[in-house]
PDB file of N, CA and C in Angstrom:
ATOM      1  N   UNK A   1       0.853  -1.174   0.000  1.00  0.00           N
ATOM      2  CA  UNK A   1       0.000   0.000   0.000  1.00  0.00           C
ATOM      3  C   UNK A   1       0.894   1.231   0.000  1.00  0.00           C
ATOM      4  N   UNK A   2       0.465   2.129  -1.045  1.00  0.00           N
ATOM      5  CA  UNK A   2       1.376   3.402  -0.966  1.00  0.00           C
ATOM      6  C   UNK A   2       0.286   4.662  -0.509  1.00  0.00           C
ATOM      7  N   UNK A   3       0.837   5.593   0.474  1.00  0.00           N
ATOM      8  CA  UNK A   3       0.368   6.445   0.546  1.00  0.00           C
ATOM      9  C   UNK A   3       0.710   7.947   0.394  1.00  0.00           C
ATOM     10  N   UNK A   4       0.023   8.759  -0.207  1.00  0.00           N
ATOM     11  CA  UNK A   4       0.798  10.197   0.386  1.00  0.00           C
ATOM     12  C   UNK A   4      -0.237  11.098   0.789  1.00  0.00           C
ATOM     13  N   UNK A   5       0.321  11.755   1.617  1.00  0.00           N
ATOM     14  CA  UNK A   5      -0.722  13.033   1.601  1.00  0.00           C
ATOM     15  C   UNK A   5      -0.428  14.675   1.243  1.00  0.00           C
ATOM     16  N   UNK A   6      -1.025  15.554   0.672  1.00  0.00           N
ATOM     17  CA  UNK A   6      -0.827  16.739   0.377  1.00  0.00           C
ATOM     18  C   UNK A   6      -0.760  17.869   1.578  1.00  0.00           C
ATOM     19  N   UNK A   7      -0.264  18.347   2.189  1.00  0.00           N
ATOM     20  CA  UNK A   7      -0.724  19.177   3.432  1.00  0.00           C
ATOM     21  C   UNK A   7      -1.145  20.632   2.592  1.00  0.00           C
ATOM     22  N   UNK A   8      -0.774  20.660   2.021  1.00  0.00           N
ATOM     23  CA  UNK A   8      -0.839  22.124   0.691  1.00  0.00           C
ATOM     24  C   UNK A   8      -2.845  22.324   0.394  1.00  0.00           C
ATOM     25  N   UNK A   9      -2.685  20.549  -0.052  1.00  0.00           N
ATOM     26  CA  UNK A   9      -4.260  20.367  -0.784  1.00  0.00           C
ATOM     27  C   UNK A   9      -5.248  19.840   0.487  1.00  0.00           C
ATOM     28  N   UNK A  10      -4.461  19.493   1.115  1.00  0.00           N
ATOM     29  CA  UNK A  10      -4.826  18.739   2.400  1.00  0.00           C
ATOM     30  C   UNK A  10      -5.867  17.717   1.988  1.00  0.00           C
ATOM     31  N   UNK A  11      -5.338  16.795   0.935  1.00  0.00           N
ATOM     32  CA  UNK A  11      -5.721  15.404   0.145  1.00  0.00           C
ATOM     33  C   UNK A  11      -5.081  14.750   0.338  1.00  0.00           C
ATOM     34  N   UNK A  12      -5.567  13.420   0.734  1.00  0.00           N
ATOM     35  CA  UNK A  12      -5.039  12.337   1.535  1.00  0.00           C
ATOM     36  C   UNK A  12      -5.501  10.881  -0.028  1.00  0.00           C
ATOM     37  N   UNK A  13      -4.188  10.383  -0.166  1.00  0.00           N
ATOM     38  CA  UNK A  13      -4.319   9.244  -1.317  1.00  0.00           C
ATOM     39  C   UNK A  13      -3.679   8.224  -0.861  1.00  0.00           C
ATOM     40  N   UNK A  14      -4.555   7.208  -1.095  1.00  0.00           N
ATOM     41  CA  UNK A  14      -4.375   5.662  -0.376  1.00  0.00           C
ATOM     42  C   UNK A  14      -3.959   4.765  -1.821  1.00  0.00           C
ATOM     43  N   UNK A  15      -2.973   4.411  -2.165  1.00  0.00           N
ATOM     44  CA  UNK A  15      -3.228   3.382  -3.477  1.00  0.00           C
ATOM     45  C   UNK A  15      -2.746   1.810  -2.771  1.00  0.00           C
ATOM     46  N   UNK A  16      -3.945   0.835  -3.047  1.00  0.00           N
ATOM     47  CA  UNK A  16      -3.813  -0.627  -2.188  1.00  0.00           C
ATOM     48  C   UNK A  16      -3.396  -1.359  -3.804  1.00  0.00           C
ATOM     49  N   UNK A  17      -3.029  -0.920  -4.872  1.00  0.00           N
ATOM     50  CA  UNK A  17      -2.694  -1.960  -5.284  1.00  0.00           C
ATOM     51  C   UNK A  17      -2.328  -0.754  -6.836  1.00  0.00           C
ATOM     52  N   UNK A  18      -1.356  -1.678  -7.849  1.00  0.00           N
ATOM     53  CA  UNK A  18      -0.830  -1.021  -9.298  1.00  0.00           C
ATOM     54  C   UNK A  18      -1.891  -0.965  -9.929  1.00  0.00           C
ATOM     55  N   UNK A  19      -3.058  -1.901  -9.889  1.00  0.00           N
ATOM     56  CA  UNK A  19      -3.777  -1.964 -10.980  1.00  0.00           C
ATOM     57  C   UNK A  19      -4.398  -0.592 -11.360  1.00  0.00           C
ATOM     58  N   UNK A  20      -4.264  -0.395 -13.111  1.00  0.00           N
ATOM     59  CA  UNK A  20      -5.065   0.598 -13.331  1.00  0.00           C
ATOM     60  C   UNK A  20      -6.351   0.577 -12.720  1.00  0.00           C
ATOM     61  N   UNK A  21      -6.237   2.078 -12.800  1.00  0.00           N
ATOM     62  CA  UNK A  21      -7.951   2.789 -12.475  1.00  0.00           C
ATOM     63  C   UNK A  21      -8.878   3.261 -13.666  1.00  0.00           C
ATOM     64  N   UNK A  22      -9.818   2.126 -13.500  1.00  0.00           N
ATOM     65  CA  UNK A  22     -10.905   2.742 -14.888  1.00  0.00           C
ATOM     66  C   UNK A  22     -11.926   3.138 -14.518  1.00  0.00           C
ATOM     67  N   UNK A  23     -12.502   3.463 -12.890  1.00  0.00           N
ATOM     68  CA  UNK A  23     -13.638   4.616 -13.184  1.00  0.00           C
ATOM     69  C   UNK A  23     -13.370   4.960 -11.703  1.00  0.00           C
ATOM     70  N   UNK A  24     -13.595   5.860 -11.254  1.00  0.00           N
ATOM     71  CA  UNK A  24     -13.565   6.542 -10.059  1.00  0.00           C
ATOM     72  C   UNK A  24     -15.001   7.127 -10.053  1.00  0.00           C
ATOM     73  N   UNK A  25     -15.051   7.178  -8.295  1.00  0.00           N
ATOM     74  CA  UNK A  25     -17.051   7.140  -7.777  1.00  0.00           C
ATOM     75  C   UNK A  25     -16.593   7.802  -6.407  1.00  0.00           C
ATOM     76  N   UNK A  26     -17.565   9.194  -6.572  1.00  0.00           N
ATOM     77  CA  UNK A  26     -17.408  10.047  -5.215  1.00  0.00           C
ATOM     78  C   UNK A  26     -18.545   9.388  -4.085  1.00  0.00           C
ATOM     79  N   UNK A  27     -18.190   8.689  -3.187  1.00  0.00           N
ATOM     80  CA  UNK A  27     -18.906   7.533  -2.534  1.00  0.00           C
ATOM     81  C   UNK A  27     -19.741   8.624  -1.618  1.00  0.00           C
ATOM     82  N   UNK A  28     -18.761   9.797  -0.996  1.00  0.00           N
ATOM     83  CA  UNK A  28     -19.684  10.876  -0.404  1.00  0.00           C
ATOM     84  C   UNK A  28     -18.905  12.041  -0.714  1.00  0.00           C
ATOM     85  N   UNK A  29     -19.227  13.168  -0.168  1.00  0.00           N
ATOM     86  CA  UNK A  29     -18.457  14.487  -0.476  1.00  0.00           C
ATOM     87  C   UNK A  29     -17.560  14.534  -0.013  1.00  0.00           C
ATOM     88  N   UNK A  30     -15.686  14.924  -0.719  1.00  0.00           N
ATOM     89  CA  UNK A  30     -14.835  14.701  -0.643  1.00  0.00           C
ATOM     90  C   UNK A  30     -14.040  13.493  -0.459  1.00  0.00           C
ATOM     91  N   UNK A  31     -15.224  11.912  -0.574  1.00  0.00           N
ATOM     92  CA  UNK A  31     -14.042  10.662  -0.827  1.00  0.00           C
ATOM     93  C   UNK A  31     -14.499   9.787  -1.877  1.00  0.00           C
ATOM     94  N   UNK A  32     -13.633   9.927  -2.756  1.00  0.00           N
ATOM     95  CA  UNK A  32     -13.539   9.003  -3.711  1.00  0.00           C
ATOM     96  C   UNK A  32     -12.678   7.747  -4.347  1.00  0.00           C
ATOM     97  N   UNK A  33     -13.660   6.919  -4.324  1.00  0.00           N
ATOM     98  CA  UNK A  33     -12.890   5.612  -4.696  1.00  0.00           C
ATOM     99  C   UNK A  33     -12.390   5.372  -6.034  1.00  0.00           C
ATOM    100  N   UNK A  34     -11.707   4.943  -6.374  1.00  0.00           N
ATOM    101  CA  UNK A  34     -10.783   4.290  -7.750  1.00  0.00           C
ATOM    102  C   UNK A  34     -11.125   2.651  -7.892  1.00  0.00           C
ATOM    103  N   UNK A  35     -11.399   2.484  -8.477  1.00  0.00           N
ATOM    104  CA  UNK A  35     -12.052   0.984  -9.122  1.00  0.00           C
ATOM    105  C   UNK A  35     -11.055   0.618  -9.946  1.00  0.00           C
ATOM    106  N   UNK A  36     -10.693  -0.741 -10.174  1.00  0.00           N
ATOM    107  CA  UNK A  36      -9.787  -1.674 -11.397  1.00  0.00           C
ATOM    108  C   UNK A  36     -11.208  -1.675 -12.249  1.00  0.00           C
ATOM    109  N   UNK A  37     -10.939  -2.727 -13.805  1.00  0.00           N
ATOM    110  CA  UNK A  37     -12.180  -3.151 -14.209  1.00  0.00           C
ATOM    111  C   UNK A  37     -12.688  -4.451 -13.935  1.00  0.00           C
ATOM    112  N   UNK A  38     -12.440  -5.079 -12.572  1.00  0.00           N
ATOM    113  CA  UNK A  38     -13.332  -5.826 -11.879  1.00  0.00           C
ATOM    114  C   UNK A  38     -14.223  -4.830 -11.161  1.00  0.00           C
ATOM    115  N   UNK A  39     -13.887  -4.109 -11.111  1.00  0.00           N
ATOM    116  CA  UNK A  39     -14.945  -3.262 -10.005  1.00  0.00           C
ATOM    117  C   UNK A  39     -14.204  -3.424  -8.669  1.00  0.00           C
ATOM    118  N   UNK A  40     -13.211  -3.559  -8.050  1.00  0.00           N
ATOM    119  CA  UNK A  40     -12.268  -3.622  -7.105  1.00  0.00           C
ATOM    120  C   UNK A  40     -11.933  -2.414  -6.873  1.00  0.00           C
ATOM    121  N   UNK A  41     -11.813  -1.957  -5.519  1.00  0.00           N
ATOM    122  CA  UNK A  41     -10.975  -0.915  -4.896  1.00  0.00           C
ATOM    123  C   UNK A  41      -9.413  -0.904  -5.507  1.00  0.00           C
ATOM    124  N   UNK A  42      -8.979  -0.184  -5.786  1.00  0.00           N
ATOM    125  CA  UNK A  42      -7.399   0.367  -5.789  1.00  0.00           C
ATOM    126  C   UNK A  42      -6.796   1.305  -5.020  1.00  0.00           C
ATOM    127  N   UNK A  43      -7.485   2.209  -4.947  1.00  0.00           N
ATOM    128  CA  UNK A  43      -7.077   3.322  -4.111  1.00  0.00           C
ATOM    129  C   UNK A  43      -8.578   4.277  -3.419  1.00  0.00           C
ATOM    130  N   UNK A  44      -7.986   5.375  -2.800  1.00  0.00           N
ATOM    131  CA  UNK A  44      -8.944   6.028  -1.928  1.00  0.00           C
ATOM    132  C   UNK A  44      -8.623   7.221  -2.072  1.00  0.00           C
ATOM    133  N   UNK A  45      -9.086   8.478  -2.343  1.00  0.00           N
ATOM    134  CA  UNK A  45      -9.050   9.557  -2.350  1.00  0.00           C
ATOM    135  C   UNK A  45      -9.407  11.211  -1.074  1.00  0.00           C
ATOM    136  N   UNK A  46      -9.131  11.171  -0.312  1.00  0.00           N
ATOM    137  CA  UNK A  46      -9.919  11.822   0.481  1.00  0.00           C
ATOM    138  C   UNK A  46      -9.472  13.288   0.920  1.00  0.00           C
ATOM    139  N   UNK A  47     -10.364  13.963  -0.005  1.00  0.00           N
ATOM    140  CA  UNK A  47     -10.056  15.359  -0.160  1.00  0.00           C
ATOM    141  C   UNK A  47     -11.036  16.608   1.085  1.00  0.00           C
ATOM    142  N   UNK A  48      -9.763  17.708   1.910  1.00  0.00           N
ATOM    143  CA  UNK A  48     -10.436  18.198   2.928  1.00  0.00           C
ATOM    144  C   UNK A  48      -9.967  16.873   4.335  1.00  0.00           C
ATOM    145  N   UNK A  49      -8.926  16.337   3.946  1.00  0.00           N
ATOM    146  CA  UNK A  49      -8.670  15.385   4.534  1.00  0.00           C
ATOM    147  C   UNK A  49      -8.665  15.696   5.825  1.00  0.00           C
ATOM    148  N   UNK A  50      -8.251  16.835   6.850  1.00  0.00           N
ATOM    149  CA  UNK A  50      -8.666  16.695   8.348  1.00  0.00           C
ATOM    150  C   UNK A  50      -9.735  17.258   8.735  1.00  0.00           C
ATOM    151  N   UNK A  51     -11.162  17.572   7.911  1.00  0.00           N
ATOM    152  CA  UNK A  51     -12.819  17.606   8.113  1.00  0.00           C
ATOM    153  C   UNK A  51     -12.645  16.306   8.057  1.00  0.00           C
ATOM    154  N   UNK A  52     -12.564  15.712   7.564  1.00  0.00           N
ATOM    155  CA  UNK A  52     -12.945  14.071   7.273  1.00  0.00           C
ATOM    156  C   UNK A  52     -12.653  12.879   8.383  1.00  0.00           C
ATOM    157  N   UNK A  53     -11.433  13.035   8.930  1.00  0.00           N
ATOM    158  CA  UNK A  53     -10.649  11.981   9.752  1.00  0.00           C
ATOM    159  C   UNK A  53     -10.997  12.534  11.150  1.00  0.00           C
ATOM    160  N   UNK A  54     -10.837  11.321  11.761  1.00  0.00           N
ATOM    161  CA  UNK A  54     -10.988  11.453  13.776  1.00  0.00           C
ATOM    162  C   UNK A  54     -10.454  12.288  13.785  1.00  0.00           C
ATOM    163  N   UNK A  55     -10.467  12.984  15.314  1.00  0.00           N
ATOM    164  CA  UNK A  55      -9.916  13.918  15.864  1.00  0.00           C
ATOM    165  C   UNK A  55      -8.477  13.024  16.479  1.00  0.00           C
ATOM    166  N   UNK A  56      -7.384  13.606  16.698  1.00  0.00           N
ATOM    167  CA  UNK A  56      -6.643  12.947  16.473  1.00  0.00           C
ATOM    168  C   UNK A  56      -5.334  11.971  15.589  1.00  0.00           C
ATOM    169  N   UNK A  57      -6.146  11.984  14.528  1.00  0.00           N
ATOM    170  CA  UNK A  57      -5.204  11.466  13.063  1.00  0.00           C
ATOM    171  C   UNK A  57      -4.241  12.522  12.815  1.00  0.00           C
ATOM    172  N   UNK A  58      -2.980  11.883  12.555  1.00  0.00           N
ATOM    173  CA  UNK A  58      -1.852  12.676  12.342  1.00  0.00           C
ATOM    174  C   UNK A  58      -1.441  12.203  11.142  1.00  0.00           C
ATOM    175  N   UNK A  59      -1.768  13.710  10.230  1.00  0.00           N
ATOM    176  CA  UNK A  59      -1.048  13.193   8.773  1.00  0.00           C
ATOM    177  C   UNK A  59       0.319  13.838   8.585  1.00  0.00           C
ATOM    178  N   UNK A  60       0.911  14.613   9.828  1.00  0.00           N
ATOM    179  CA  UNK A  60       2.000  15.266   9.107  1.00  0.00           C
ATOM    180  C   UNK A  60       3.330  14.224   9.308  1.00  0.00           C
ATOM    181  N   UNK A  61       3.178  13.185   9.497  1.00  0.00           N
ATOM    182  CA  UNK A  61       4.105  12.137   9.300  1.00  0.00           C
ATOM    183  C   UNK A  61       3.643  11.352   7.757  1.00  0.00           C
ATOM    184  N   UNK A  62       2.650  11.524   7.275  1.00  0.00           N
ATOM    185  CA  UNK A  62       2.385  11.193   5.991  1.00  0.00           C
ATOM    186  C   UNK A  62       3.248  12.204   5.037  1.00  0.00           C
ATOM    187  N   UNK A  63       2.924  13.548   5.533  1.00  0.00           N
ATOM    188  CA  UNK A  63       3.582  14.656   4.651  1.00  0.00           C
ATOM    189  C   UNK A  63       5.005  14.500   4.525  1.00  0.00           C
ATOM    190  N   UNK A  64       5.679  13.577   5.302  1.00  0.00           N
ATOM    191  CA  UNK A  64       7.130  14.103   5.760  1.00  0.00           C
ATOM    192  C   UNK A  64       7.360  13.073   4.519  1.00  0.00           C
ATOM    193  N   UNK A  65       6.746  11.852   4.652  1.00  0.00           N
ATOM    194  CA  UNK A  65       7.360  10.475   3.845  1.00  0.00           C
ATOM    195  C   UNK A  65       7.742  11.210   2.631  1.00  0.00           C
TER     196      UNK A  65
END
Protein backbone atom coordinates (compact mmCIF):
# COMPACT_ATOMS: atom_id res chain seq x y z
CA UNK A 1 0.00 0.00 0.00
CA UNK A 2 1.38 3.40 -0.97
CA UNK A 3 0.37 6.45 0.55
CA UNK A 4 0.80 10.20 0.39
CA UNK A 5 -0.72 13.03 1.60
CA UNK A 6 -0.83 16.74 0.38
CA UNK A 7 -0.72 19.18 3.43
CA UNK A 8 -0.84 22.12 0.69
CA UNK A 9 -4.26 20.37 -0.78
CA UNK A 10 -4.83 18.74 2.40
CA UNK A 11 -5.72 15.40 0.14
CA UNK A 12 -5.04 12.34 1.54
CA UNK A 13 -4.32 9.24 -1.32
CA UNK A 14 -4.37 5.66 -0.38
CA UNK A 15 -3.23 3.38 -3.48
CA UNK A 16 -3.81 -0.63 -2.19
CA UNK A 17 -2.69 -1.96 -5.28
CA UNK A 18 -0.83 -1.02 -9.30
CA UNK A 19 -3.78 -1.96 -10.98
CA UNK A 20 -5.06 0.60 -13.33
CA UNK A 21 -7.95 2.79 -12.47
CA UNK A 22 -10.90 2.74 -14.89
CA UNK A 23 -13.64 4.62 -13.18
CA UNK A 24 -13.56 6.54 -10.06
CA UNK A 25 -17.05 7.14 -7.78
CA UNK A 26 -17.41 10.05 -5.22
CA UNK A 27 -18.91 7.53 -2.53
CA UNK A 28 -19.68 10.88 -0.40
CA UNK A 29 -18.46 14.49 -0.48
CA UNK A 30 -14.83 14.70 -0.64
CA UNK A 31 -14.04 10.66 -0.83
CA UNK A 32 -13.54 9.00 -3.71
CA UNK A 33 -12.89 5.61 -4.70
CA UNK A 34 -10.78 4.29 -7.75
CA UNK A 35 -12.05 0.98 -9.12
CA UNK A 36 -9.79 -1.67 -11.40
CA UNK A 37 -12.18 -3.15 -14.21
CA UNK A 38 -13.33 -5.83 -11.88
CA UNK A 39 -14.94 -3.26 -10.00
CA UNK A 40 -12.27 -3.62 -7.11
CA UNK A 41 -10.98 -0.92 -4.90
CA UNK A 42 -7.40 0.37 -5.79
CA UNK A 43 -7.08 3.32 -4.11
CA UNK A 44 -8.94 6.03 -1.93
CA UNK A 45 -9.05 9.56 -2.35
CA UNK A 46 -9.92 11.82 0.48
CA UNK A 47 -10.06 15.36 -0.16
CA UNK A 48 -10.44 18.20 2.93
CA UNK A 49 -8.67 15.38 4.53
CA UNK A 50 -8.67 16.69 8.35
CA UNK A 51 -12.82 17.61 8.11
CA UNK A 52 -12.94 14.07 7.27
CA UNK A 53 -10.65 11.98 9.75
CA UNK A 54 -10.99 11.45 13.78
CA UNK A 55 -9.92 13.92 15.86
CA UNK A 56 -6.64 12.95 16.47
CA UNK A 57 -5.20 11.47 13.06
CA UNK A 58 -1.85 12.68 12.34
CA UNK A 59 -1.05 13.19 8.77
CA UNK A 60 2.00 15.27 9.11
CA UNK A 61 4.10 12.14 9.30
CA UNK A 62 2.38 11.19 5.99
CA UNK A 63 3.58 14.66 4.65
CA UNK A 64 7.13 14.10 5.76
CA UNK A 65 7.36 10.48 3.85
Amino acid sequence: MKTHYDAEADALYLRFADTPVSESEEVRPGIVFDFDADGKIVAVEILDATEHLANGADLTKLAAA
